[in-house]
Protein backbone atom coordinates (compact mmCIF):
# COMPACT_ATOMS: atom_id res chain seq x y z
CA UNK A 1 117.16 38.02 162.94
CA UNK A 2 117.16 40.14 165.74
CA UNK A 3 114.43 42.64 166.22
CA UNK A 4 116.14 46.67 165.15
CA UNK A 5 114.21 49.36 167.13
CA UNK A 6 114.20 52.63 165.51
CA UNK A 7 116.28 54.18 168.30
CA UNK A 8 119.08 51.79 167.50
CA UNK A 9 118.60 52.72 163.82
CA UNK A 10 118.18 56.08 164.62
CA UNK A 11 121.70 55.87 166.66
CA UNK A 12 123.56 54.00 163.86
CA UNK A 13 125.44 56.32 160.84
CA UNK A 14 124.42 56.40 157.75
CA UNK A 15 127.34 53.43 156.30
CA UNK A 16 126.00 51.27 158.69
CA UNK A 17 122.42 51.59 157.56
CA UNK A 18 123.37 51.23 154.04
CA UNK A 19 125.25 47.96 155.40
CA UNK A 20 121.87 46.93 157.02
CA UNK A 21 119.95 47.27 154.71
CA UNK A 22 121.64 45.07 152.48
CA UNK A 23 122.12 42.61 154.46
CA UNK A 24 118.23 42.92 155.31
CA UNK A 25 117.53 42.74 151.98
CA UNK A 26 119.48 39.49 150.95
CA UNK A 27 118.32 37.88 154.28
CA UNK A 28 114.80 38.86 152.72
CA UNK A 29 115.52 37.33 149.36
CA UNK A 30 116.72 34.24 151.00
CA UNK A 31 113.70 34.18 153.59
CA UNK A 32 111.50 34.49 150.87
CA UNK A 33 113.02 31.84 148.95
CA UNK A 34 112.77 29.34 151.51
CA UNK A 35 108.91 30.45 152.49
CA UNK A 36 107.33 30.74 149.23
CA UNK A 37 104.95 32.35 151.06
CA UNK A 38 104.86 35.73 153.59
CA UNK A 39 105.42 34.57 157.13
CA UNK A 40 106.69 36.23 160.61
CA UNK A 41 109.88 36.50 159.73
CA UNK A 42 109.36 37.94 156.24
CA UNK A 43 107.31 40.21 157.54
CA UNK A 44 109.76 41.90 160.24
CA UNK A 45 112.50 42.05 157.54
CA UNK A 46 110.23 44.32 155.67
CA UNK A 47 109.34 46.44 158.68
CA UNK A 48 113.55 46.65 159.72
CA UNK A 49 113.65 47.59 155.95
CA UNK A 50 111.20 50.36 156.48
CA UNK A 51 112.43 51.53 159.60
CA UNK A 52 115.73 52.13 158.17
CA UNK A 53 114.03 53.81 155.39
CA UNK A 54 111.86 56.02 157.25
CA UNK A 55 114.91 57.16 159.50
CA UNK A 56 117.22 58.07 156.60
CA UNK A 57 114.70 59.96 154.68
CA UNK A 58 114.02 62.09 158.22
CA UNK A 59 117.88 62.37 158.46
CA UNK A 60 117.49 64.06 154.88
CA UNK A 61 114.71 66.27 155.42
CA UNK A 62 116.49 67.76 158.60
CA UNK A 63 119.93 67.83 156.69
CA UNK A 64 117.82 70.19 153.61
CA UNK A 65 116.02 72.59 156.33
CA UNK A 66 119.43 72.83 157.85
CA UNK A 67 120.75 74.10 154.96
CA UNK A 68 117.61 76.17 154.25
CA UNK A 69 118.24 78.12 157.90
């Protein structure tokens, strides 16, 4: 699992977000799985999760005020 900054998020398109995050989400399922428990590596999953989150819904907002102007 290599650490996603959210400059590189910020860089990536919005397919390849969606394709992140769902392959962030079943690595989190499986991660889980295997844990039983929340650990380090759970716990950066859910952060790249939010991340990706976070940028997309900014991405949004700006699209809607774009549209406003």
């Amino acid at each position: 699992m290599a650490l996603l900054r959210a400059k590189e998020i910020a860089k990536m398109n919005a397919q390849e977000r969606e394709s992140k995050r769902k392959e962030l989400q079943l690595e989190l399922i499986k991660a889980q799985v295997t844990a039983h428990k929340t650990n380090a590596k759970t716990k950066e999953i859910k952060r790249a999760l939010a991340r990706i989150h976070t940028i997309h819904r900014l991405n949004k907002i700006a699209q809607e005020v774009a549209k406003k102007n």
